[in-house]
C-alpha atoms as a PDB file:
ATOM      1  CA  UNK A   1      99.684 103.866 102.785  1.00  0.00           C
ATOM      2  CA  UNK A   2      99.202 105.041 106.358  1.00  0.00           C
ATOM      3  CA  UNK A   3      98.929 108.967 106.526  1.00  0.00           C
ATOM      4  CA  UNK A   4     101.724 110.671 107.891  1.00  0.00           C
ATOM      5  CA  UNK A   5      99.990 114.436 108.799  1.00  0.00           C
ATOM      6  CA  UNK A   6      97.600 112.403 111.416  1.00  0.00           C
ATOM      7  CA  UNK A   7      99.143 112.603 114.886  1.00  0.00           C
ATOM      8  CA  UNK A   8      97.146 108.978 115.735  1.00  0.00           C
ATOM      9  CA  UNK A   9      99.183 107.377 112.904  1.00  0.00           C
ATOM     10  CA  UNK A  10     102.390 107.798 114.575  1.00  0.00           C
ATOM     11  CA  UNK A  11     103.687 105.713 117.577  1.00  0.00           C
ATOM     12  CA  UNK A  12     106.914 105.542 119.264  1.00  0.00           C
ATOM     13  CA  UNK A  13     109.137 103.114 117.626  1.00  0.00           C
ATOM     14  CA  UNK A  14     107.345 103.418 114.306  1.00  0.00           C
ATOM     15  CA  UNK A  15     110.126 103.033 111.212  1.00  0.00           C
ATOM     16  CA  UNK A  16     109.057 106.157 109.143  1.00  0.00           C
ATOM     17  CA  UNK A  17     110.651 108.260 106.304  1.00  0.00           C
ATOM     18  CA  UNK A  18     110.841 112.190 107.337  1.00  0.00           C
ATOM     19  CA  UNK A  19     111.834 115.299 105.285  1.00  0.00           C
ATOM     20  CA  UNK A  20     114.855 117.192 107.279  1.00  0.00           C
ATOM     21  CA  UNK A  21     114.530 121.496 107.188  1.00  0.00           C
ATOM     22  CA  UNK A  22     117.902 121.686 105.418  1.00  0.00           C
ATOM     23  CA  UNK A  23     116.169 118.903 102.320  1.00  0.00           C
ATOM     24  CA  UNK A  24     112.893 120.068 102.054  1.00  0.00           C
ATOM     25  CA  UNK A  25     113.814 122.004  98.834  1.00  0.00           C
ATOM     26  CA  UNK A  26     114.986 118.628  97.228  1.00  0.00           C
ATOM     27  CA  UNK A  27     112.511 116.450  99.234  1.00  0.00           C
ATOM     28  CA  UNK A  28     115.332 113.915 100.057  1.00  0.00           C
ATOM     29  CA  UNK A  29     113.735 111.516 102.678  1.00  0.00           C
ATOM     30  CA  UNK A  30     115.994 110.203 105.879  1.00  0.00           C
ATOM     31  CA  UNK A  31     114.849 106.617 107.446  1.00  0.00           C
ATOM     32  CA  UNK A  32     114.584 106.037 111.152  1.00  0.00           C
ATOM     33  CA  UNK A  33     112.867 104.993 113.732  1.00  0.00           C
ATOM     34  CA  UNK A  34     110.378 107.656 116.100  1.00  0.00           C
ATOM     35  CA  UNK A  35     111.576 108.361 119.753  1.00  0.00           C
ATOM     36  CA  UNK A  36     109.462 111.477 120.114  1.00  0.00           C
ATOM     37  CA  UNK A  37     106.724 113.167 118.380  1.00  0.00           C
ATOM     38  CA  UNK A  38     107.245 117.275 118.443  1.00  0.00           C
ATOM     39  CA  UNK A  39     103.461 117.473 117.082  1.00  0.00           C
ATOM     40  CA  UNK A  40     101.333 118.736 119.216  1.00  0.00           C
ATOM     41  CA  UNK A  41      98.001 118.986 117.294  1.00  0.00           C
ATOM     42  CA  UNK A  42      95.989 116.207 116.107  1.00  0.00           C
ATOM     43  CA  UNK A  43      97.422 116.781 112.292  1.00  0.00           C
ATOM     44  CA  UNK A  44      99.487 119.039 110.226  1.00  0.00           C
ATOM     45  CA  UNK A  45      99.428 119.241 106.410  1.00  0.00           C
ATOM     46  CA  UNK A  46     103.155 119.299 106.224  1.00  0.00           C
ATOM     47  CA  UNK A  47     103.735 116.003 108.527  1.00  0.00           C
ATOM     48  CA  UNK A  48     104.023 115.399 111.741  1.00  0.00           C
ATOM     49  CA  UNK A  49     107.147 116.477 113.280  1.00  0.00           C
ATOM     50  CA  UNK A  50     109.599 113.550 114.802  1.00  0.00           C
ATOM     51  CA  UNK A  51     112.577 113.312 116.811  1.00  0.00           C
ATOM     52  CA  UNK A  52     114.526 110.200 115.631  1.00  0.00           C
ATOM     53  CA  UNK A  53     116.485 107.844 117.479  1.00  0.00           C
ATOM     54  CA  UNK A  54     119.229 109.312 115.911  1.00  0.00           C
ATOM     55  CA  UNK A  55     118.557 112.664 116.844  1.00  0.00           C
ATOM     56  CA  UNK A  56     117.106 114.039 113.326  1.00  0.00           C
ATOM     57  CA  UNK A  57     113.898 116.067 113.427  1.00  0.00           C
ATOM     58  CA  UNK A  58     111.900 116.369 110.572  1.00  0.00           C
ATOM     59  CA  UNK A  59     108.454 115.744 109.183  1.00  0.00           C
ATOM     60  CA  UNK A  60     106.942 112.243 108.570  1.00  0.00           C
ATOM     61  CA  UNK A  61     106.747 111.793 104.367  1.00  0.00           C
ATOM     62  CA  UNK A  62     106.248 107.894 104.902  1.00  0.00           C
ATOM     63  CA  UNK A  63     105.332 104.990 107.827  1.00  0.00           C
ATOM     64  CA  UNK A  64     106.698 101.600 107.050  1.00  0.00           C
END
């Protein structure tokens, strides 16, 4: 499985599964696809933050 806390992993476009602030608690997972990474360092231990097409922002869990 491709590692979602390594910036280089995701890409524009990417289907991924993130964690949304309000589910983190429960660790319910949203599916979407990436129109911007928030992430600005090469890796976080937490996930890289996304913006999905959608509009959702949460932290990669998953890549597809």
């Amino acid at each position: 499985m491709i590692d979602g806390t390594k910036r280089v992993n995701i890409k524009h476009g990417l289907s991924v599964a993130i964690v949304l602030k309000q589910d983190q608690s429960t660790g319910l997972l949203t599916d979407g696809i990436v129109r911007d990474i928030l992430t600005k360092s090469p890796n976080h231990p937490h996930g890289i933050k996304v913006r999905l097409m959608s509009g959702e922002v949460g932290r990669v869990k998953e890549i597809y």
